[in-house]
PDB file of N, CA and C in Angstrom:
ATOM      1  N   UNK A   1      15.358 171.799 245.897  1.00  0.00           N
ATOM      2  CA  UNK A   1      14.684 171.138 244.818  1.00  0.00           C
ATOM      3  C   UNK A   1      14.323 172.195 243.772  1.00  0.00           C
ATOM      4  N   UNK A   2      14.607 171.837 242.738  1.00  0.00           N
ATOM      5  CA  UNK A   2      14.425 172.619 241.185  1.00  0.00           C
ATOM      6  C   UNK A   2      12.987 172.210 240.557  1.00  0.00           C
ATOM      7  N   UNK A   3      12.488 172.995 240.209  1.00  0.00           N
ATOM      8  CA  UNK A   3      11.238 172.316 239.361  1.00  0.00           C
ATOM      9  C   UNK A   3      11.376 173.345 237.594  1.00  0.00           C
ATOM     10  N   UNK A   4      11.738 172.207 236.647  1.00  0.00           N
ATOM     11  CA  UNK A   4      11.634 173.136 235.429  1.00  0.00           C
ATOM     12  C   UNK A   4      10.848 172.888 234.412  1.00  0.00           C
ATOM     13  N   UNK A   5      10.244 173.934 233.914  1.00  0.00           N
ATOM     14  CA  UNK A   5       8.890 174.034 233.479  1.00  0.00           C
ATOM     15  C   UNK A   5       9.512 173.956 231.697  1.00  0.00           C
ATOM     16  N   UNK A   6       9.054 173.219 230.873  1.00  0.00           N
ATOM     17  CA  UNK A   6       8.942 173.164 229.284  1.00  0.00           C
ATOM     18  C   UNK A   6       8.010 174.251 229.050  1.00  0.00           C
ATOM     19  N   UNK A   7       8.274 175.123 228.313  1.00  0.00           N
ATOM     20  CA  UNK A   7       7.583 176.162 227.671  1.00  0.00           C
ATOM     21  C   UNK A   7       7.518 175.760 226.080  1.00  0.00           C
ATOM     22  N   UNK A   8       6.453 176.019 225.316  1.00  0.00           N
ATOM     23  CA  UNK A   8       6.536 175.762 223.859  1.00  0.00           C
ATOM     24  C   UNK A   8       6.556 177.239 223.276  1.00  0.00           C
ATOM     25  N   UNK A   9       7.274 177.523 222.462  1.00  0.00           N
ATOM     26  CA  UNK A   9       6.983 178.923 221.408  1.00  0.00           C
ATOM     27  C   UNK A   9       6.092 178.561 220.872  1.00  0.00           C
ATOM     28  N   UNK A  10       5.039 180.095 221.167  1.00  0.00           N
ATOM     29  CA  UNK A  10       3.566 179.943 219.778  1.00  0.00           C
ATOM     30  C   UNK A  10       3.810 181.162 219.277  1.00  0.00           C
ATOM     31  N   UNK A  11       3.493 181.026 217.666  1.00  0.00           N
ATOM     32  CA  UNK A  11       3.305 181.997 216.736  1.00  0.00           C
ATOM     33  C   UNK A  11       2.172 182.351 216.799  1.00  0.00           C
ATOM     34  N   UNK A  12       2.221 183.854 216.857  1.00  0.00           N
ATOM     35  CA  UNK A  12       0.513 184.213 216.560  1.00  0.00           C
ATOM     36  C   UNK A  12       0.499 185.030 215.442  1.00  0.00           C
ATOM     37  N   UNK A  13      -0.619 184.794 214.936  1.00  0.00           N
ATOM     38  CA  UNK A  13      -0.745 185.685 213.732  1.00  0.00           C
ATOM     39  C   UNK A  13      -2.345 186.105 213.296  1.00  0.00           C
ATOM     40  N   UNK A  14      -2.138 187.206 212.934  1.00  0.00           N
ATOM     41  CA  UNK A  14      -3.888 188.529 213.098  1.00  0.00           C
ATOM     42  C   UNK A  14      -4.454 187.634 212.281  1.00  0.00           C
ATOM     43  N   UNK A  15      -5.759 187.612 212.005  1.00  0.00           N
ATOM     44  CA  UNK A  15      -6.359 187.541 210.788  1.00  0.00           C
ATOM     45  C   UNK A  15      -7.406 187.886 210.908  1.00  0.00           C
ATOM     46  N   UNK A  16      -8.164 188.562 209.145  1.00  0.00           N
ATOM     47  CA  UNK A  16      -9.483 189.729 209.521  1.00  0.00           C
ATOM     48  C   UNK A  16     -10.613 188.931 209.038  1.00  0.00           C
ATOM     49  N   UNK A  17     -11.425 189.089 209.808  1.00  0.00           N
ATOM     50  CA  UNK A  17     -12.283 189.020 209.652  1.00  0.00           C
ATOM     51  C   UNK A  17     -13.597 189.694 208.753  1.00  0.00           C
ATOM     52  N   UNK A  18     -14.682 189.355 208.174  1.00  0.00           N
ATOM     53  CA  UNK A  18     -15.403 190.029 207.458  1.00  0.00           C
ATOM     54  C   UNK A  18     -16.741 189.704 208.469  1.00  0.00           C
ATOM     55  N   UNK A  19     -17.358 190.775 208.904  1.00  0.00           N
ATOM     56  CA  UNK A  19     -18.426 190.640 209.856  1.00  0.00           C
ATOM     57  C   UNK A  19     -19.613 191.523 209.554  1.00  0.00           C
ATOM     58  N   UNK A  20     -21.304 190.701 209.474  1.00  0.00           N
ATOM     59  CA  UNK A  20     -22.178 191.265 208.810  1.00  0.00           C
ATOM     60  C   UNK A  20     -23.220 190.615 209.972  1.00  0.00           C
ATOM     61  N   UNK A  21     -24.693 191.482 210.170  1.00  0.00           N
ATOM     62  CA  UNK A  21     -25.207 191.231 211.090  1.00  0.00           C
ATOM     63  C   UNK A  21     -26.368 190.231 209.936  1.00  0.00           C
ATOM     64  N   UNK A  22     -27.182 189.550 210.766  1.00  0.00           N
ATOM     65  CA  UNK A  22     -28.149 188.595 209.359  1.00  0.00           C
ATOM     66  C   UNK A  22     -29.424 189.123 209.969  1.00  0.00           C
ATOM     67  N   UNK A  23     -30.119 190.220 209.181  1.00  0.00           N
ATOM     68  CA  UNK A  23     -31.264 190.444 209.478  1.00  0.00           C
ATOM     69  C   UNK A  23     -32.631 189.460 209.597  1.00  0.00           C
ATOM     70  N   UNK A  24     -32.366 188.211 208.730  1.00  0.00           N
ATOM     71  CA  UNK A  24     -33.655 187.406 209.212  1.00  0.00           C
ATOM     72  C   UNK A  24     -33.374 186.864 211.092  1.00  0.00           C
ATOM     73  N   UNK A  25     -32.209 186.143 211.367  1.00  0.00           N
ATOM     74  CA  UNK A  25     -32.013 185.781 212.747  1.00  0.00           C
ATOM     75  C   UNK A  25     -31.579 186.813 213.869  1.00  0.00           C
ATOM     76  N   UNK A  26     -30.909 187.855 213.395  1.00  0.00           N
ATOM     77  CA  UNK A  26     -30.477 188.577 213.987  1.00  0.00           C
ATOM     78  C   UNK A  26     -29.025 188.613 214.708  1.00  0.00           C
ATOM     79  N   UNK A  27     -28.165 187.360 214.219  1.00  0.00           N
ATOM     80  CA  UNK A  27     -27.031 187.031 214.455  1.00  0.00           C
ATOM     81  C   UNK A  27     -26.142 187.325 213.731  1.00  0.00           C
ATOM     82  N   UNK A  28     -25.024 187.697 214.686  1.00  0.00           N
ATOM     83  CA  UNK A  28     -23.404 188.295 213.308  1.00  0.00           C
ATOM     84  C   UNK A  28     -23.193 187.310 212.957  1.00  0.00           C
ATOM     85  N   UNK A  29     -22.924 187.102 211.740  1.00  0.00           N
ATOM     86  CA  UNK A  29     -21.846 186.422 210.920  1.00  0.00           C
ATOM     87  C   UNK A  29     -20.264 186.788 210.495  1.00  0.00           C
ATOM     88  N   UNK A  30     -19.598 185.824 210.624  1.00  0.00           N
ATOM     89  CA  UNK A  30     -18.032 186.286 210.744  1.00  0.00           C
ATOM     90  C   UNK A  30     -17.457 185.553 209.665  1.00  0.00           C
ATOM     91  N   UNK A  31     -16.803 185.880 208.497  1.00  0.00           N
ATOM     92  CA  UNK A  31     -15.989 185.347 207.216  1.00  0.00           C
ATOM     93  C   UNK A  31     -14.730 185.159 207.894  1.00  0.00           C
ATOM     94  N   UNK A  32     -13.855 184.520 207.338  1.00  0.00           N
ATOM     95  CA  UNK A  32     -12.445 184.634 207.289  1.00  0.00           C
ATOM     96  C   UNK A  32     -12.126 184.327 206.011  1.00  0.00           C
ATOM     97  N   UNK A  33     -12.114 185.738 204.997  1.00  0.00           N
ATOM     98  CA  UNK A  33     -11.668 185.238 203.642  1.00  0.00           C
ATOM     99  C   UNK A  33     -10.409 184.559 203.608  1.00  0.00           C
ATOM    100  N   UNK A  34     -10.496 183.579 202.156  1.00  0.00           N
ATOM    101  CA  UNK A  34      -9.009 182.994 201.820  1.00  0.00           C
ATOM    102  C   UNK A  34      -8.881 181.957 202.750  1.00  0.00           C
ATOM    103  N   UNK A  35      -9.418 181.295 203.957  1.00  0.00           N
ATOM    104  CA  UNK A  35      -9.285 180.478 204.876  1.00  0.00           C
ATOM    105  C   UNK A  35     -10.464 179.341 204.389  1.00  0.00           C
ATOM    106  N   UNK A  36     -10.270 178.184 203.827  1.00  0.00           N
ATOM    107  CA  UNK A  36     -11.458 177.229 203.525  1.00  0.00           C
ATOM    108  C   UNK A  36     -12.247 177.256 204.977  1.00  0.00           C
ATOM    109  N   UNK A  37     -13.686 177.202 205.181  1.00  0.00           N
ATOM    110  CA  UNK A  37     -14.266 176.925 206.258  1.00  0.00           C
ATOM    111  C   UNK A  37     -14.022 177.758 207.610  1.00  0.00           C
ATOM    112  N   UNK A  38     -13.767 178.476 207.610  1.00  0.00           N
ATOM    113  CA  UNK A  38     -13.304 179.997 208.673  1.00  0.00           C
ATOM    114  C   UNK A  38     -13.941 180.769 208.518  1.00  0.00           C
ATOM    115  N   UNK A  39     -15.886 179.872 209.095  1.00  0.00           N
ATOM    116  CA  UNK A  39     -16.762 180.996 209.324  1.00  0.00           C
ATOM    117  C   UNK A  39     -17.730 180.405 210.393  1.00  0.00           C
ATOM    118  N   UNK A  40     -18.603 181.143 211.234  1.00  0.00           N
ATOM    119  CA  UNK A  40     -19.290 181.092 212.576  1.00  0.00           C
ATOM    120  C   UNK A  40     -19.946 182.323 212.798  1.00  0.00           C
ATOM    121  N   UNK A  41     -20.669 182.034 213.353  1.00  0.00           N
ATOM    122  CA  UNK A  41     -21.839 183.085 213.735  1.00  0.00           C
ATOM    123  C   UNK A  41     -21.926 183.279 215.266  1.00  0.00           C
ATOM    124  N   UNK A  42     -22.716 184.480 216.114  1.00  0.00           N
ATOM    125  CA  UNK A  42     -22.826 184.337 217.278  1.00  0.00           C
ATOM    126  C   UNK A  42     -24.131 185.444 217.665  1.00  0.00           C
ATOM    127  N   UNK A  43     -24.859 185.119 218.751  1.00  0.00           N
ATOM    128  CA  UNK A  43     -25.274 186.321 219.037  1.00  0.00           C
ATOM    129  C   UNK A  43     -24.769 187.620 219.269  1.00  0.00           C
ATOM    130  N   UNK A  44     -23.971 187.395 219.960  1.00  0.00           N
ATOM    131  CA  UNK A  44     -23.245 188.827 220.233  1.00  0.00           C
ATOM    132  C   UNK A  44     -22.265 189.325 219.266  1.00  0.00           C
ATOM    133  N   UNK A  45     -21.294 189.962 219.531  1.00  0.00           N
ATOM    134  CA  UNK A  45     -20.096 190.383 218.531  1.00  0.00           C
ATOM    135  C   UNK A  45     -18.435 189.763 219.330  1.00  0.00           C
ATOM    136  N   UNK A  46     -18.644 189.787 220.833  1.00  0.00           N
ATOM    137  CA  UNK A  46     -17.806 188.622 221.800  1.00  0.00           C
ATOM    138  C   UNK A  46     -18.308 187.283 221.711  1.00  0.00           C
ATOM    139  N   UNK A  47     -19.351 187.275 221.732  1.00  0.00           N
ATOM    140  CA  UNK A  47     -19.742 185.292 221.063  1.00  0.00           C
ATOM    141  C   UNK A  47     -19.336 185.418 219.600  1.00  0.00           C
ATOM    142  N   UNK A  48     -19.134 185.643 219.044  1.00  0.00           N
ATOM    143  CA  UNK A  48     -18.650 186.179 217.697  1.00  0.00           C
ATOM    144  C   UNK A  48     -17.069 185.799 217.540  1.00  0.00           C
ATOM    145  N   UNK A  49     -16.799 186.498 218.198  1.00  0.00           N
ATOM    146  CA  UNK A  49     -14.892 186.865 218.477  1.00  0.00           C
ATOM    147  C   UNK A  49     -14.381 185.399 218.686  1.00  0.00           C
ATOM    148  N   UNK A  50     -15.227 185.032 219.947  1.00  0.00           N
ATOM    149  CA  UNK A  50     -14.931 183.597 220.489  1.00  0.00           C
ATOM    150  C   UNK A  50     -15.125 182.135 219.372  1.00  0.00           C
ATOM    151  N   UNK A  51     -16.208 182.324 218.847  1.00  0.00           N
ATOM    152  CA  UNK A  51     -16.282 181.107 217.749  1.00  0.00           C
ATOM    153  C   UNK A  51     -15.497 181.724 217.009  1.00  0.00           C
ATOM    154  N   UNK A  52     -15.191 182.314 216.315  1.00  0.00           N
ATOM    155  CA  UNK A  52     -14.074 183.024 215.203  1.00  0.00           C
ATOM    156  C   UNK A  52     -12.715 182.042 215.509  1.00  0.00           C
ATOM    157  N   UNK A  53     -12.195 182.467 216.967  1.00  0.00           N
ATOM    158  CA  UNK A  53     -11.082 181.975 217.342  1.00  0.00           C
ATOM    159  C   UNK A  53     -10.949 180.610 217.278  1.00  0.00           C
ATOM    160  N   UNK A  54     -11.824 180.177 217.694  1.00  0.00           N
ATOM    161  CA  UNK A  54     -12.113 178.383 218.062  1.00  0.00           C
ATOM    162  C   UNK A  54     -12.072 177.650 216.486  1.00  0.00           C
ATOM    163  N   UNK A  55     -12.441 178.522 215.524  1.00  0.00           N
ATOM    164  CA  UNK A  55     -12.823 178.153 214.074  1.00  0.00           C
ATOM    165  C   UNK A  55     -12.128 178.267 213.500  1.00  0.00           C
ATOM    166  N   UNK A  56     -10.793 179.355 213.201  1.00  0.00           N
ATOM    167  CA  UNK A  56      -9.519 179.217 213.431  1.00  0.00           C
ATOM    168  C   UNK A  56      -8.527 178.484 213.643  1.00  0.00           C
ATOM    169  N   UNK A  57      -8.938 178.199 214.529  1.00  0.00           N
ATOM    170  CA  UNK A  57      -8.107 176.864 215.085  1.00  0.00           C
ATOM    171  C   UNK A  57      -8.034 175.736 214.691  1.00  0.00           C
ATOM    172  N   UNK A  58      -9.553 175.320 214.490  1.00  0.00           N
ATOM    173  CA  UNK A  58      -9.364 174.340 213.746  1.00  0.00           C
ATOM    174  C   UNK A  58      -9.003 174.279 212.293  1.00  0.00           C
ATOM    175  N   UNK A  59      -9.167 175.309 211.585  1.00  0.00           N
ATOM    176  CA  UNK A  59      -8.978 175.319 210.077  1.00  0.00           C
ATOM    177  C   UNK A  59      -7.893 175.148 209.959  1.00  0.00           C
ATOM    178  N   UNK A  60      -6.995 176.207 211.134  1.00  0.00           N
ATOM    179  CA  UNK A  60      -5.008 175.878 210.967  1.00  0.00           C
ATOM    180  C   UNK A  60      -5.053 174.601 211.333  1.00  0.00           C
ATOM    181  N   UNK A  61      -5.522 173.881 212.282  1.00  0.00           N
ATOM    182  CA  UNK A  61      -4.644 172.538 212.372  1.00  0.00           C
ATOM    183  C   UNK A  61      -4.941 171.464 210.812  1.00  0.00           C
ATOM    184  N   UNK A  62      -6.319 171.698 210.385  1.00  0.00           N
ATOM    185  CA  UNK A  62      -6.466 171.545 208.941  1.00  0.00           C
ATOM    186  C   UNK A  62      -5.384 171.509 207.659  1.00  0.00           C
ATOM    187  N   UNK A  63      -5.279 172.969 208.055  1.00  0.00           N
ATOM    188  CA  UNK A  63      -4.572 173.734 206.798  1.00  0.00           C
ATOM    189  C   UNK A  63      -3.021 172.793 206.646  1.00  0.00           C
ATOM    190  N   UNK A  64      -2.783 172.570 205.475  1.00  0.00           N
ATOM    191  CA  UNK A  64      -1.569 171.833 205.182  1.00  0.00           C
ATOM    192  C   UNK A  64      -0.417 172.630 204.492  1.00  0.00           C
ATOM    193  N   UNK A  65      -0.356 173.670 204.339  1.00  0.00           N
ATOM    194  CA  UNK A  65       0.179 174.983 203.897  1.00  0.00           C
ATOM    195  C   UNK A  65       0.942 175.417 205.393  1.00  0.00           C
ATOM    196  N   UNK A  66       1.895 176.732 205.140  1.00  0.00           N
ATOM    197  CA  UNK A  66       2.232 177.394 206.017  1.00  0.00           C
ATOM    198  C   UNK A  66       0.941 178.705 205.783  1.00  0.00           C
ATOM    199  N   UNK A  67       0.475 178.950 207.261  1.00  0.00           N
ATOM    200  CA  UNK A  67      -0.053 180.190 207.437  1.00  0.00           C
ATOM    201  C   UNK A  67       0.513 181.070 206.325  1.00  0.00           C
ATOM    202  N   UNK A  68       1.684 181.503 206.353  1.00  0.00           N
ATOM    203  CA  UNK A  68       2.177 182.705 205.329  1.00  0.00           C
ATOM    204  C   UNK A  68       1.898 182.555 204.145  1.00  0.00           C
ATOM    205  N   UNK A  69       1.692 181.132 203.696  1.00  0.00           N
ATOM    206  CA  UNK A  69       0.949 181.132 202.456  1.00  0.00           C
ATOM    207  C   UNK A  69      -0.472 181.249 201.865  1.00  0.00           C
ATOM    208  N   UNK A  70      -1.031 181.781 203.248  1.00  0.00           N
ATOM    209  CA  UNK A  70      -2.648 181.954 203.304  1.00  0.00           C
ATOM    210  C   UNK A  70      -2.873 183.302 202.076  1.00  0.00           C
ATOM    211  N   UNK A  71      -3.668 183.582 201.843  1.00  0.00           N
ATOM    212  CA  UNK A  71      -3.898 184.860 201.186  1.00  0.00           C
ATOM    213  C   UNK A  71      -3.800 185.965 201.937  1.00  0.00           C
ATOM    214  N   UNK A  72      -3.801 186.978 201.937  1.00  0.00           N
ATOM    215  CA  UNK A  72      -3.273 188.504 202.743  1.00  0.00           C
ATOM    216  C   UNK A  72      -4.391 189.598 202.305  1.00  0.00           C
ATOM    217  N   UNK A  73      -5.169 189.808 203.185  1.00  0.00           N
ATOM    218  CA  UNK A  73      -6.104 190.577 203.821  1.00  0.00           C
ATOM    219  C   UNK A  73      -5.404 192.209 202.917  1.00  0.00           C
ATOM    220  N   UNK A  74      -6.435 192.665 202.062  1.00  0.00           N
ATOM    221  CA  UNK A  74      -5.918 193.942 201.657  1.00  0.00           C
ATOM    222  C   UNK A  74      -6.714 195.087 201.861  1.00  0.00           C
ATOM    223  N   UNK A  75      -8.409 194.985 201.823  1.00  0.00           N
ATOM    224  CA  UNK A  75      -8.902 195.702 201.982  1.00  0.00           C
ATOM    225  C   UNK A  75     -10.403 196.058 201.614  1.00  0.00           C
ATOM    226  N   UNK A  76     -11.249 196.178 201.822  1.00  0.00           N
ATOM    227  CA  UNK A  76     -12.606 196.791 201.445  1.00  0.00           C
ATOM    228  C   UNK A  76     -12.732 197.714 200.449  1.00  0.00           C
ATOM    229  N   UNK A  77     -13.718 197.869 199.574  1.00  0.00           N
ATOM    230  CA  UNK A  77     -14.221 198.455 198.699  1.00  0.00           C
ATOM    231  C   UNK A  77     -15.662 198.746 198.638  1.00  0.00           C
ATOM    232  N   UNK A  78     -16.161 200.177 198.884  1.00  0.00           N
ATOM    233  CA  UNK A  78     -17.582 200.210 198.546  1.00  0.00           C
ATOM    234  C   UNK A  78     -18.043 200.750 197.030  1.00  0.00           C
ATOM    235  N   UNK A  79     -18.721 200.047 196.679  1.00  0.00           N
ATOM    236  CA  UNK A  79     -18.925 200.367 195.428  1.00  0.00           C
ATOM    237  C   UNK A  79     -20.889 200.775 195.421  1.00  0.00           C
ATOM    238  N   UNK A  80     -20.703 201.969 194.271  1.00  0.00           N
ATOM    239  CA  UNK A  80     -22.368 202.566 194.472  1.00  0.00           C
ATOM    240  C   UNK A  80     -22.691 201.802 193.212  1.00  0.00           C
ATOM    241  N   UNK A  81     -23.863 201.419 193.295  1.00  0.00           N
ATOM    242  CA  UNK A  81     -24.909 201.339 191.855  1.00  0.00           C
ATOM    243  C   UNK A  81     -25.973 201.590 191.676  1.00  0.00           C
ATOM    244  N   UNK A  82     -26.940 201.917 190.743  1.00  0.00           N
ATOM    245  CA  UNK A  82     -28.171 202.104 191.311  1.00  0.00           C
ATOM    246  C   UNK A  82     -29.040 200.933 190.974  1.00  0.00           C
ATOM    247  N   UNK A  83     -30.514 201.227 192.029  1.00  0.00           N
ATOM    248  CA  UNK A  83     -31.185 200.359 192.330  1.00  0.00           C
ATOM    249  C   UNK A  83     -32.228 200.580 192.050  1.00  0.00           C
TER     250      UNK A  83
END
């Protein structure tokens, strides 16, 4: 007896995050620029990771675009001014 298993191909693909701690609660906050609604908070920085992913998820099944047409993550900038 044979038993054959359906496998589905999944694409995965990175995406960055922007992560800031919120000094009144004390909880990270996690952005996903360029993604409508691809943001969550957590106590930790792994409760963090985890809603990130889950939030993600849902935004792609949302999203009516191809991923590749999302915007593309380039980079940070600190800028000084005075105060």
């Amino acid at each position: 007896m044979s038993i054959s298993f359906l496998t589905r191909a999944v694409n995965m693909k990175t995406f960055t995050a922007y992560v800031e701690r919120d000094p009144e609660t004390g909880l990270y906050v996690g952005i996903v620029p360029g993604l409508p609604g691809a943001h969550t908070q957590g106590s930790s920085l792994d409760e963090l990771q985890e809603n990130l992913k889950e939030v993600l998820t849902l935004c792609l099944e949302e999203f009516e675009g191809s991923p590749d047409d999302l915007p593309r993550f380039i980079g940070l900038q600190q800028i000084e001014v005075a105060v």
